[in-house]
PDB file of N, CA and C in Angstrom:
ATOM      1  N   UNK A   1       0.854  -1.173   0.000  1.00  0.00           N
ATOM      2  CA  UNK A   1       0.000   0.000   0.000  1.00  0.00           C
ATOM      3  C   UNK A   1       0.903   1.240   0.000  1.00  0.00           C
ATOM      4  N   UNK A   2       0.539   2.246  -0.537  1.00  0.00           N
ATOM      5  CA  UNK A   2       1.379   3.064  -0.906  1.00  0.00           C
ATOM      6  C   UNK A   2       1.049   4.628  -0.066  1.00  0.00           C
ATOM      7  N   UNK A   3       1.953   5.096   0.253  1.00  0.00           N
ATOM      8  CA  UNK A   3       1.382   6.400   1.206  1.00  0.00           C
ATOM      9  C   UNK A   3       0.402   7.027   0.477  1.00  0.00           C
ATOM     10  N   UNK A   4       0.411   7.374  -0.643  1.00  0.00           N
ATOM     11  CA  UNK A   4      -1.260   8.590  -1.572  1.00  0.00           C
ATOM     12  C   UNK A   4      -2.149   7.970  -1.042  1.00  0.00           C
ATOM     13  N   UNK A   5      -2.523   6.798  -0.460  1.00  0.00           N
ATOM     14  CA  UNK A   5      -3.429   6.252  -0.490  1.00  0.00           C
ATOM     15  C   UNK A   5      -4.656   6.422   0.691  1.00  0.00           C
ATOM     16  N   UNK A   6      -3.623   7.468   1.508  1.00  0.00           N
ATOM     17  CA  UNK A   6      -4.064   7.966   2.700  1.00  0.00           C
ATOM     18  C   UNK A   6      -4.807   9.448   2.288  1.00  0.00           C
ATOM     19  N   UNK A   7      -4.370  10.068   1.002  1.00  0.00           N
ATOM     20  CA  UNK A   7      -4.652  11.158   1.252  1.00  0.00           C
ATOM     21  C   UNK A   7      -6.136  11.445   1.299  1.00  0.00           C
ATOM     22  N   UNK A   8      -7.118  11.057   0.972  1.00  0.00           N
ATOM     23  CA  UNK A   8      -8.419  11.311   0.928  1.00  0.00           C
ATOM     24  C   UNK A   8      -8.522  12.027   2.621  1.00  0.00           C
ATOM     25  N   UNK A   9      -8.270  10.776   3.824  1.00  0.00           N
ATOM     26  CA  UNK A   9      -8.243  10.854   4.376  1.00  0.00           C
ATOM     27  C   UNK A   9      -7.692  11.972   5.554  1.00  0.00           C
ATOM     28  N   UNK A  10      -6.512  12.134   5.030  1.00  0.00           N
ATOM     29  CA  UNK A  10      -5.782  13.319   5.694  1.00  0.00           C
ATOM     30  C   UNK A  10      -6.032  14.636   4.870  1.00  0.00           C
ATOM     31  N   UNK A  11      -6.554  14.986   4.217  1.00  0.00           N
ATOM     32  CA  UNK A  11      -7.519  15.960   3.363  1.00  0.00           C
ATOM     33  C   UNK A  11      -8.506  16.253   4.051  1.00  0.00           C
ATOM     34  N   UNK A  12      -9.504  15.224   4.696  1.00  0.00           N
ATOM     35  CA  UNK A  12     -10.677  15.437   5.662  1.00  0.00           C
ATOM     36  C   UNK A  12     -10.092  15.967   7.252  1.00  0.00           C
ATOM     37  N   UNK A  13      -8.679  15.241   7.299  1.00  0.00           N
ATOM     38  CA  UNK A  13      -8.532  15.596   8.809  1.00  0.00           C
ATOM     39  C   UNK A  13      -7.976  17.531   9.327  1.00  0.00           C
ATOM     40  N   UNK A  14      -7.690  17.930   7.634  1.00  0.00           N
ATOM     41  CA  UNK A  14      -6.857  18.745   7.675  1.00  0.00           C
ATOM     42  C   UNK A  14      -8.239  20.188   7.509  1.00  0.00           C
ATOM     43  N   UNK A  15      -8.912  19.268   6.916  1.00  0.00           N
ATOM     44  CA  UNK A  15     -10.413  20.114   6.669  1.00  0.00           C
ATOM     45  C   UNK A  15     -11.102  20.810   8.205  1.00  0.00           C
ATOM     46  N   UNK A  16     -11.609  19.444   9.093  1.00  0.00           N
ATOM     47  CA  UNK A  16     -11.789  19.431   9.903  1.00  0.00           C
ATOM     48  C   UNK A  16     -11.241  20.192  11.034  1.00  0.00           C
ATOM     49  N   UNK A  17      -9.802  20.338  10.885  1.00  0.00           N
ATOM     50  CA  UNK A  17      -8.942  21.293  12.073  1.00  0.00           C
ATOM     51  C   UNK A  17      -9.039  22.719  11.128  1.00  0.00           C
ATOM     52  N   UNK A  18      -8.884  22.756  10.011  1.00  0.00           N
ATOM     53  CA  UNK A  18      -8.748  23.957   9.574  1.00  0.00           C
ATOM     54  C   UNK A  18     -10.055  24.896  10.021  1.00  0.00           C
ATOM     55  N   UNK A  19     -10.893  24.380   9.925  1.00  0.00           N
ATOM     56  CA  UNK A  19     -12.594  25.118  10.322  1.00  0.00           C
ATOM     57  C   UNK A  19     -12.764  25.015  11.629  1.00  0.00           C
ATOM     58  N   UNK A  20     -11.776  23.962  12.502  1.00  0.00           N
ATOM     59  CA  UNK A  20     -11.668  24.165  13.610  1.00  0.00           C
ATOM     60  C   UNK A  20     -11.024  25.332  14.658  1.00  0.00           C
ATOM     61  N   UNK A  21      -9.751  25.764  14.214  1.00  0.00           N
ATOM     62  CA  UNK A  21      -9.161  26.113  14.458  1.00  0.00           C
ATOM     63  C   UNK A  21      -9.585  28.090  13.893  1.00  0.00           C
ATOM     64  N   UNK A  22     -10.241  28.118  12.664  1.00  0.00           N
ATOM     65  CA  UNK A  22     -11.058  29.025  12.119  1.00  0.00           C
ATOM     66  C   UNK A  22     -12.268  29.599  13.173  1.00  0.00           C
ATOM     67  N   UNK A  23     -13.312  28.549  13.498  1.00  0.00           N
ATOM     68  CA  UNK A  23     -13.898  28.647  14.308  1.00  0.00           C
ATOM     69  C   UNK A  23     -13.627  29.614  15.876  1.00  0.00           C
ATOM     70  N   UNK A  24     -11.736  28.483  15.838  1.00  0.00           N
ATOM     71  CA  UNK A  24     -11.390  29.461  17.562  1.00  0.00           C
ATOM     72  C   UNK A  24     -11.102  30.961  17.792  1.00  0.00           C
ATOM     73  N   UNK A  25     -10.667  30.644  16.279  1.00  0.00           N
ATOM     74  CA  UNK A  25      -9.859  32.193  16.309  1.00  0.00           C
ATOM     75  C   UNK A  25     -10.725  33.514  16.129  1.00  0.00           C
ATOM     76  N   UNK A  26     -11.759  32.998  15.329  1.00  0.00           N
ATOM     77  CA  UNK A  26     -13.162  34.047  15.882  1.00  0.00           C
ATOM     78  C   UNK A  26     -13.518  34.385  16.994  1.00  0.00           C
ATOM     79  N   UNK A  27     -13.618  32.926  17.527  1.00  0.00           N
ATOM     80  CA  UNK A  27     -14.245  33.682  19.301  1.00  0.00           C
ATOM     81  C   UNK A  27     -13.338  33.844  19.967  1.00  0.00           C
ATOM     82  N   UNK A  28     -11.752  33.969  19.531  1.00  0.00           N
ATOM     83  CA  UNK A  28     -11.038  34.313  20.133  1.00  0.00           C
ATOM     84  C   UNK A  28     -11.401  36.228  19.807  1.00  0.00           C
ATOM     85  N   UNK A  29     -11.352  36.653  18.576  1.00  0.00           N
ATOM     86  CA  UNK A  29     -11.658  37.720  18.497  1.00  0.00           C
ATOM     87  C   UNK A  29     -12.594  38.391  18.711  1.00  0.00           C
ATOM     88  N   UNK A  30     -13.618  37.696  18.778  1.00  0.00           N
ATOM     89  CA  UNK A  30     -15.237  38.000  19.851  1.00  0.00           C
ATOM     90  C   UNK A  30     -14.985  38.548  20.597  1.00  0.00           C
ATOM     91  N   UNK A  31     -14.355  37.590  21.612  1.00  0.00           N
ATOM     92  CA  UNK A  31     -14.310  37.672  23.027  1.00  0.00           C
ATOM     93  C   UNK A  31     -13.487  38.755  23.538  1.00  0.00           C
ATOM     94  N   UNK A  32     -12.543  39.150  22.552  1.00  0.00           N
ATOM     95  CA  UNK A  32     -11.626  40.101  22.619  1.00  0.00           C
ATOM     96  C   UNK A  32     -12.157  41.514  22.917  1.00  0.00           C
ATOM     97  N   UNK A  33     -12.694  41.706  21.416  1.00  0.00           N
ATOM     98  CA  UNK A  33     -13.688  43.152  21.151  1.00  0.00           C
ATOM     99  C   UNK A  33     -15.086  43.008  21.578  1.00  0.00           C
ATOM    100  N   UNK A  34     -15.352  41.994  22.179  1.00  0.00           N
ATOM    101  CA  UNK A  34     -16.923  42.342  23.078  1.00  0.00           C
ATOM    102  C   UNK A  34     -16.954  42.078  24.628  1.00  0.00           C
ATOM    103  N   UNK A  35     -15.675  41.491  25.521  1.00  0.00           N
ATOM    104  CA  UNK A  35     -15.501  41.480  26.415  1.00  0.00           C
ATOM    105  C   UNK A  35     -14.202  42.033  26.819  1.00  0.00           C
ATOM    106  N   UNK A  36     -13.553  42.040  26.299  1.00  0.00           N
ATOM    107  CA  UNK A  36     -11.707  42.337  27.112  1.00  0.00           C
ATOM    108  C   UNK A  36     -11.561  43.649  26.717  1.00  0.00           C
ATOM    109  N   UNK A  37     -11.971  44.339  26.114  1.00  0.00           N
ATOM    110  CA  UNK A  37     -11.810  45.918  25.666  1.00  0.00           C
ATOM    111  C   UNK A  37     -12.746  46.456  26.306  1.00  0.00           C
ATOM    112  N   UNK A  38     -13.911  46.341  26.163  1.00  0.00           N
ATOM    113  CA  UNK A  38     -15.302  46.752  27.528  1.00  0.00           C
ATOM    114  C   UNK A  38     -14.773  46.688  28.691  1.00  0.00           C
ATOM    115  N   UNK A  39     -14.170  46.206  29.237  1.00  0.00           N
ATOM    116  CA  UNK A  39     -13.803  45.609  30.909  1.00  0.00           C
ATOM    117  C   UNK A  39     -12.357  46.412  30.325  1.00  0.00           C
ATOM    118  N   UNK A  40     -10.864  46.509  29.734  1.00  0.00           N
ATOM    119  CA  UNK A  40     -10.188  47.795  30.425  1.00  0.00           C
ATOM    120  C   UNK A  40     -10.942  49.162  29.980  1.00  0.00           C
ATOM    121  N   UNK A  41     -11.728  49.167  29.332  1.00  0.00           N
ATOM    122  CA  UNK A  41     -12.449  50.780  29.326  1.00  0.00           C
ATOM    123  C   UNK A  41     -12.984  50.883  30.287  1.00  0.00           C
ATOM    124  N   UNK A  42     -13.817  49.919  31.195  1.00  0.00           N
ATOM    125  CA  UNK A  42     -14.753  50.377  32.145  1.00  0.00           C
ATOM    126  C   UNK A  42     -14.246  50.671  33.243  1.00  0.00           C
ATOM    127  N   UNK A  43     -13.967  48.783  33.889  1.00  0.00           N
ATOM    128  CA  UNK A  43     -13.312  48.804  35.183  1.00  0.00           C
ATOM    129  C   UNK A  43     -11.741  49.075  35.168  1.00  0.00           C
ATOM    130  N   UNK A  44     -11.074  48.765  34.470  1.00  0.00           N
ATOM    131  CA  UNK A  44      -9.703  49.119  34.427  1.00  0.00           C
ATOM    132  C   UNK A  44      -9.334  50.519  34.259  1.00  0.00           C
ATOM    133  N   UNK A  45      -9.992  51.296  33.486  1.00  0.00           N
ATOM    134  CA  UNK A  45      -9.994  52.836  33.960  1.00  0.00           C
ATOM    135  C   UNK A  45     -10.056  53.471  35.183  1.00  0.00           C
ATOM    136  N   UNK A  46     -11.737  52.963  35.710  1.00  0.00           N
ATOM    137  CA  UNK A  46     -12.450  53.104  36.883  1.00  0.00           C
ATOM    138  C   UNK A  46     -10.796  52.764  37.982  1.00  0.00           C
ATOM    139  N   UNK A  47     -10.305  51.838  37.713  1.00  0.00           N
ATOM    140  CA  UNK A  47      -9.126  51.079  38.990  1.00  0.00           C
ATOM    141  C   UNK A  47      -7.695  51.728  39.212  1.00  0.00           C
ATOM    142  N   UNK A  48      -7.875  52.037  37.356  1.00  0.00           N
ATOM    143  CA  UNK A  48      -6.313  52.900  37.212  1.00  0.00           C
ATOM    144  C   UNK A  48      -6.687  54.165  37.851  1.00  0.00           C
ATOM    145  N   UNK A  49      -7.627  54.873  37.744  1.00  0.00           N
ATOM    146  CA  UNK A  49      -7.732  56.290  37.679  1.00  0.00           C
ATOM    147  C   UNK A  49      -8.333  56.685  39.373  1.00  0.00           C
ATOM    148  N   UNK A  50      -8.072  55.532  40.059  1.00  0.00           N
ATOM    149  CA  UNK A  50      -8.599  55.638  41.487  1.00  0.00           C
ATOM    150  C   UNK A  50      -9.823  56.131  42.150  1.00  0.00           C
ATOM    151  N   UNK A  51     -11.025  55.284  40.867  1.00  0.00           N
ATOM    152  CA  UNK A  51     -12.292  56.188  41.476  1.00  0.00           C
ATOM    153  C   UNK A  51     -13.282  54.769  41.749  1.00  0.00           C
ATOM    154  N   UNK A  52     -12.385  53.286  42.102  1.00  0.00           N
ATOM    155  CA  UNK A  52     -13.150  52.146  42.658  1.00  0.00           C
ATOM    156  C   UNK A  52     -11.887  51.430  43.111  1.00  0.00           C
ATOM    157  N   UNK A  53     -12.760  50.820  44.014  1.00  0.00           N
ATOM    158  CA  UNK A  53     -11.757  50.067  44.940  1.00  0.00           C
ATOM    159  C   UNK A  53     -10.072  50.916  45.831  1.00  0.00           C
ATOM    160  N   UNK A  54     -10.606  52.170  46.293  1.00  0.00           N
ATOM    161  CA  UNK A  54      -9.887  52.970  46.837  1.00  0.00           C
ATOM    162  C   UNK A  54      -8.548  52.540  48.007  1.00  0.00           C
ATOM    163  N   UNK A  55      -9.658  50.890  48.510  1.00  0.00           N
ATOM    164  CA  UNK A  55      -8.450  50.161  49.697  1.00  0.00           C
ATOM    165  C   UNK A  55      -7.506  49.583  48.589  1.00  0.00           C
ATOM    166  N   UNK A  56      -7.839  49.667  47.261  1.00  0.00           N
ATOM    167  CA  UNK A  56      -6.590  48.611  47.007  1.00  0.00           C
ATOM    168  C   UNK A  56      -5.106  49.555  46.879  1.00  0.00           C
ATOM    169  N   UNK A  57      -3.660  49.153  47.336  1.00  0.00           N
ATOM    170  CA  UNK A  57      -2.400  49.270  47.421  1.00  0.00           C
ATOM    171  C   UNK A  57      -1.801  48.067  46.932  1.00  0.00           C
ATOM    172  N   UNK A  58      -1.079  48.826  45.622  1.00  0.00           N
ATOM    173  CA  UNK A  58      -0.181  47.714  44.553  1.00  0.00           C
ATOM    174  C   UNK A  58       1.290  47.132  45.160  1.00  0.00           C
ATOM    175  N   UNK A  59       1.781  47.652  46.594  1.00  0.00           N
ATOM    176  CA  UNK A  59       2.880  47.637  47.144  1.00  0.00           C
ATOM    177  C   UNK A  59       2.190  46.227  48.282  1.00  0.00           C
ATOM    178  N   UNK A  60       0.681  46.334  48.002  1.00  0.00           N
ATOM    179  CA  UNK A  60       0.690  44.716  49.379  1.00  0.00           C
ATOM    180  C   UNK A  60       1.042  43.659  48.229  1.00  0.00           C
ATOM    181  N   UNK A  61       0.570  43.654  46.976  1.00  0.00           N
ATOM    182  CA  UNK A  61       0.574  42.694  46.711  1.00  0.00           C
ATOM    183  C   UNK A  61       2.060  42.328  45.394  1.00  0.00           C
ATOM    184  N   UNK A  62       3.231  43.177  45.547  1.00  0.00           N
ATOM    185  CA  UNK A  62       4.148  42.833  44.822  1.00  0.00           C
ATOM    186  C   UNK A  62       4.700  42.399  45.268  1.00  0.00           C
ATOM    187  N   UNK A  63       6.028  41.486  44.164  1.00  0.00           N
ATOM    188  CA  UNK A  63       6.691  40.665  45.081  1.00  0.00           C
ATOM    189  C   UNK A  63       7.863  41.339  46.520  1.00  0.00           C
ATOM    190  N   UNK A  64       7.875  40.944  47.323  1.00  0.00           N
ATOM    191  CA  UNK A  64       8.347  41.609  48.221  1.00  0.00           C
ATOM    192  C   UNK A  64      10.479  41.308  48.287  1.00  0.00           C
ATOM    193  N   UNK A  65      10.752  41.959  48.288  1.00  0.00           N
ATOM    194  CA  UNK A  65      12.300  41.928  48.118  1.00  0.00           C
ATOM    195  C   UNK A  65      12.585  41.000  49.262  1.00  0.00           C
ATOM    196  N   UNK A  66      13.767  40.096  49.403  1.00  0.00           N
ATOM    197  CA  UNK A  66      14.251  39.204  50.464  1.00  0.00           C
ATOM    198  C   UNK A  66      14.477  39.984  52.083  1.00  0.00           C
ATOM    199  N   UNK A  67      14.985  41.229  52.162  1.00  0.00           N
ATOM    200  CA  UNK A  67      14.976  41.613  53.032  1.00  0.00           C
ATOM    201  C   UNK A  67      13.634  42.261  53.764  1.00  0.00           C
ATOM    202  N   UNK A  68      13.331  42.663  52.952  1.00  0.00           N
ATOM    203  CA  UNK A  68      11.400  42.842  53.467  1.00  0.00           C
ATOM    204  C   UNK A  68      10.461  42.192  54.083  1.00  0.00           C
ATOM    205  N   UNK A  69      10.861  40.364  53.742  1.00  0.00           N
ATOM    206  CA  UNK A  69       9.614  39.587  54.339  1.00  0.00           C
ATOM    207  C   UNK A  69      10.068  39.246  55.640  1.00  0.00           C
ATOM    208  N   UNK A  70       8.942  39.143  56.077  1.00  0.00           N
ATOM    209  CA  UNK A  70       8.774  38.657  57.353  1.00  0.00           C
ATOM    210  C   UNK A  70       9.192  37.202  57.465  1.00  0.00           C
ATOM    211  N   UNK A  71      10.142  37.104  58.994  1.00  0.00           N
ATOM    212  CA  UNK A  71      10.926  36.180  59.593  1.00  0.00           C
ATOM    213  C   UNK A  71      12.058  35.370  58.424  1.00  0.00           C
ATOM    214  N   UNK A  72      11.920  36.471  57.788  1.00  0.00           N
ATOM    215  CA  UNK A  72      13.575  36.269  56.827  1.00  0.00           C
ATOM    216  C   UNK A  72      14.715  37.080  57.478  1.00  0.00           C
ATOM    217  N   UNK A  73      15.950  36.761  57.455  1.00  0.00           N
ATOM    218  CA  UNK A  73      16.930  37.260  58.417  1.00  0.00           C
ATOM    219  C   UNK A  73      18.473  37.073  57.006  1.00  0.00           C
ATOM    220  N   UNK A  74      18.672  38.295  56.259  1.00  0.00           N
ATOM    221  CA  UNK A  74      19.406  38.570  55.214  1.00  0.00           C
ATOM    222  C   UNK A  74      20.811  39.221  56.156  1.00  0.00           C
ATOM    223  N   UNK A  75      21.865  37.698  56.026  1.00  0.00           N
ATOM    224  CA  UNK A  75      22.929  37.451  56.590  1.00  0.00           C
ATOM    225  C   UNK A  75      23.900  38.720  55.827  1.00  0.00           C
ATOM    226  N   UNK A  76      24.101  38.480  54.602  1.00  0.00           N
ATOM    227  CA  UNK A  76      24.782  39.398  53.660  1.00  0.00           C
ATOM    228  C   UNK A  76      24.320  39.631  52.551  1.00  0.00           C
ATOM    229  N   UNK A  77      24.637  41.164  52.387  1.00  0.00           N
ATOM    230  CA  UNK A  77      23.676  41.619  51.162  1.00  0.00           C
ATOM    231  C   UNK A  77      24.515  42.771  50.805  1.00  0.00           C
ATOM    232  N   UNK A  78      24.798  42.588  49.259  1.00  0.00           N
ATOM    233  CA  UNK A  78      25.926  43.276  48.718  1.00  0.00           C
ATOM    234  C   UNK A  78      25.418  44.786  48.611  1.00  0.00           C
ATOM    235  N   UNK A  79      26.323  45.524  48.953  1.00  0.00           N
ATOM    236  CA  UNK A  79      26.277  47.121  49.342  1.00  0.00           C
ATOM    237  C   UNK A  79      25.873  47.179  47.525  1.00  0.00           C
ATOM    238  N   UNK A  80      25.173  48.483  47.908  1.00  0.00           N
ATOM    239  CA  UNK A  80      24.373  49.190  46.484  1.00  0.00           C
ATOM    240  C   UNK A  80      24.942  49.391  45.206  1.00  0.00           C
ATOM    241  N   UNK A  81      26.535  49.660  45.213  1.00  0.00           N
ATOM    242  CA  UNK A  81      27.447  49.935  44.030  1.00  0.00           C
ATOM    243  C   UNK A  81      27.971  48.808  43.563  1.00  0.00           C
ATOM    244  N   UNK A  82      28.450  47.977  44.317  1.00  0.00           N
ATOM    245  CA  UNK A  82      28.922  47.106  44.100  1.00  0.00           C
ATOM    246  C   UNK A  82      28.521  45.981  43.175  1.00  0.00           C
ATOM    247  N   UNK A  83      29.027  45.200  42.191  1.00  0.00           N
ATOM    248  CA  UNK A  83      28.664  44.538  41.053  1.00  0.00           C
ATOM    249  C   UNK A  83      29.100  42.758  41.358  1.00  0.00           C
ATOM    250  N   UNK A  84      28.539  42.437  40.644  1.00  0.00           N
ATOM    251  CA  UNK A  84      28.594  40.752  41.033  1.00  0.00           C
ATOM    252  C   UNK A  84      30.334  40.723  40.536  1.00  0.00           C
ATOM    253  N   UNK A  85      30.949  39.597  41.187  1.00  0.00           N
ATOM    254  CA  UNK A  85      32.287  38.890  40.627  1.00  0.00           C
ATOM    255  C   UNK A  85      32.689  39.000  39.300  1.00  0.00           C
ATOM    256  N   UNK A  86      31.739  38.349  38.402  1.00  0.00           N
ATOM    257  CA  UNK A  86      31.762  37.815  37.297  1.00  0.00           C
ATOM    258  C   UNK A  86      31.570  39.087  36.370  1.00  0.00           C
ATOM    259  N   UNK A  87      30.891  39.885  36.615  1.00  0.00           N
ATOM    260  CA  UNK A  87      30.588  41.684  35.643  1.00  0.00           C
ATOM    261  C   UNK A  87      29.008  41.202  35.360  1.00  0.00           C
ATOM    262  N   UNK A  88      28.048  40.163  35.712  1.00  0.00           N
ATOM    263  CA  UNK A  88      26.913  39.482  35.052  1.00  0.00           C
ATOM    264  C   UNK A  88      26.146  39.564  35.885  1.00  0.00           C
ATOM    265  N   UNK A  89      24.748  39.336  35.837  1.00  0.00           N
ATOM    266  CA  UNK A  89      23.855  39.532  36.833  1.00  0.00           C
ATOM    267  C   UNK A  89      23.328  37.686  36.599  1.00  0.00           C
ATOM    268  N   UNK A  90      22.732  37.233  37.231  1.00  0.00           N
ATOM    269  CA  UNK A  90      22.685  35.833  37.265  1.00  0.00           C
ATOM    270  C   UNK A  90      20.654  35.958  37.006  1.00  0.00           C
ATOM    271  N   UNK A  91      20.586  35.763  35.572  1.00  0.00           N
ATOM    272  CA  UNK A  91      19.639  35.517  35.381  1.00  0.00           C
ATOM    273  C   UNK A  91      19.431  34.585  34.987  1.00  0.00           C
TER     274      UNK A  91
END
């Protein structure tokens, strides 16, 4: 049996994902321009521009530096000018 012999087959499968995948990418764009653009115009304005949710503070919930958290105890910690060994930052 010879590989062409498949193609009918993989023609339908390729059909099938193509209108599939067609399908997502619409309601991906739906969902985009009828929900995710409504919501930062509304509430994300409303949040940025400080006229809802007045208790919220962006400093409780970032990550907090090693010396900051609580019942952490930062043995040595390289003075402010000073540069790693290597000239590199270890990312």
């Amino acid at each position: 049996m010879i590989l062409s012999s498949f193609y009918p087959f993989y023609q339908f499968l390729w059909t099938v994902y193509f209108f599939t995948m067609f399908l997502a990418g619409f309601w991906c764009i739906f969902m985009f321009a009828t929900y995710i653009v409504p919501l930062w115009l509304t509430e994300g304005l409303l949040e940025y521009f400080g006229k809802k949710n007045k208790n919220f503070d962006p400093e409780e919930i970032r990550y907090k530096k090693l010396y900051e958290q609580e019942g952490v105890e930062v043995i040595y910690q390289r003075p402010a000018g000073e540069r790693p060994a290597n000239g590199h930052h270890a990312h």
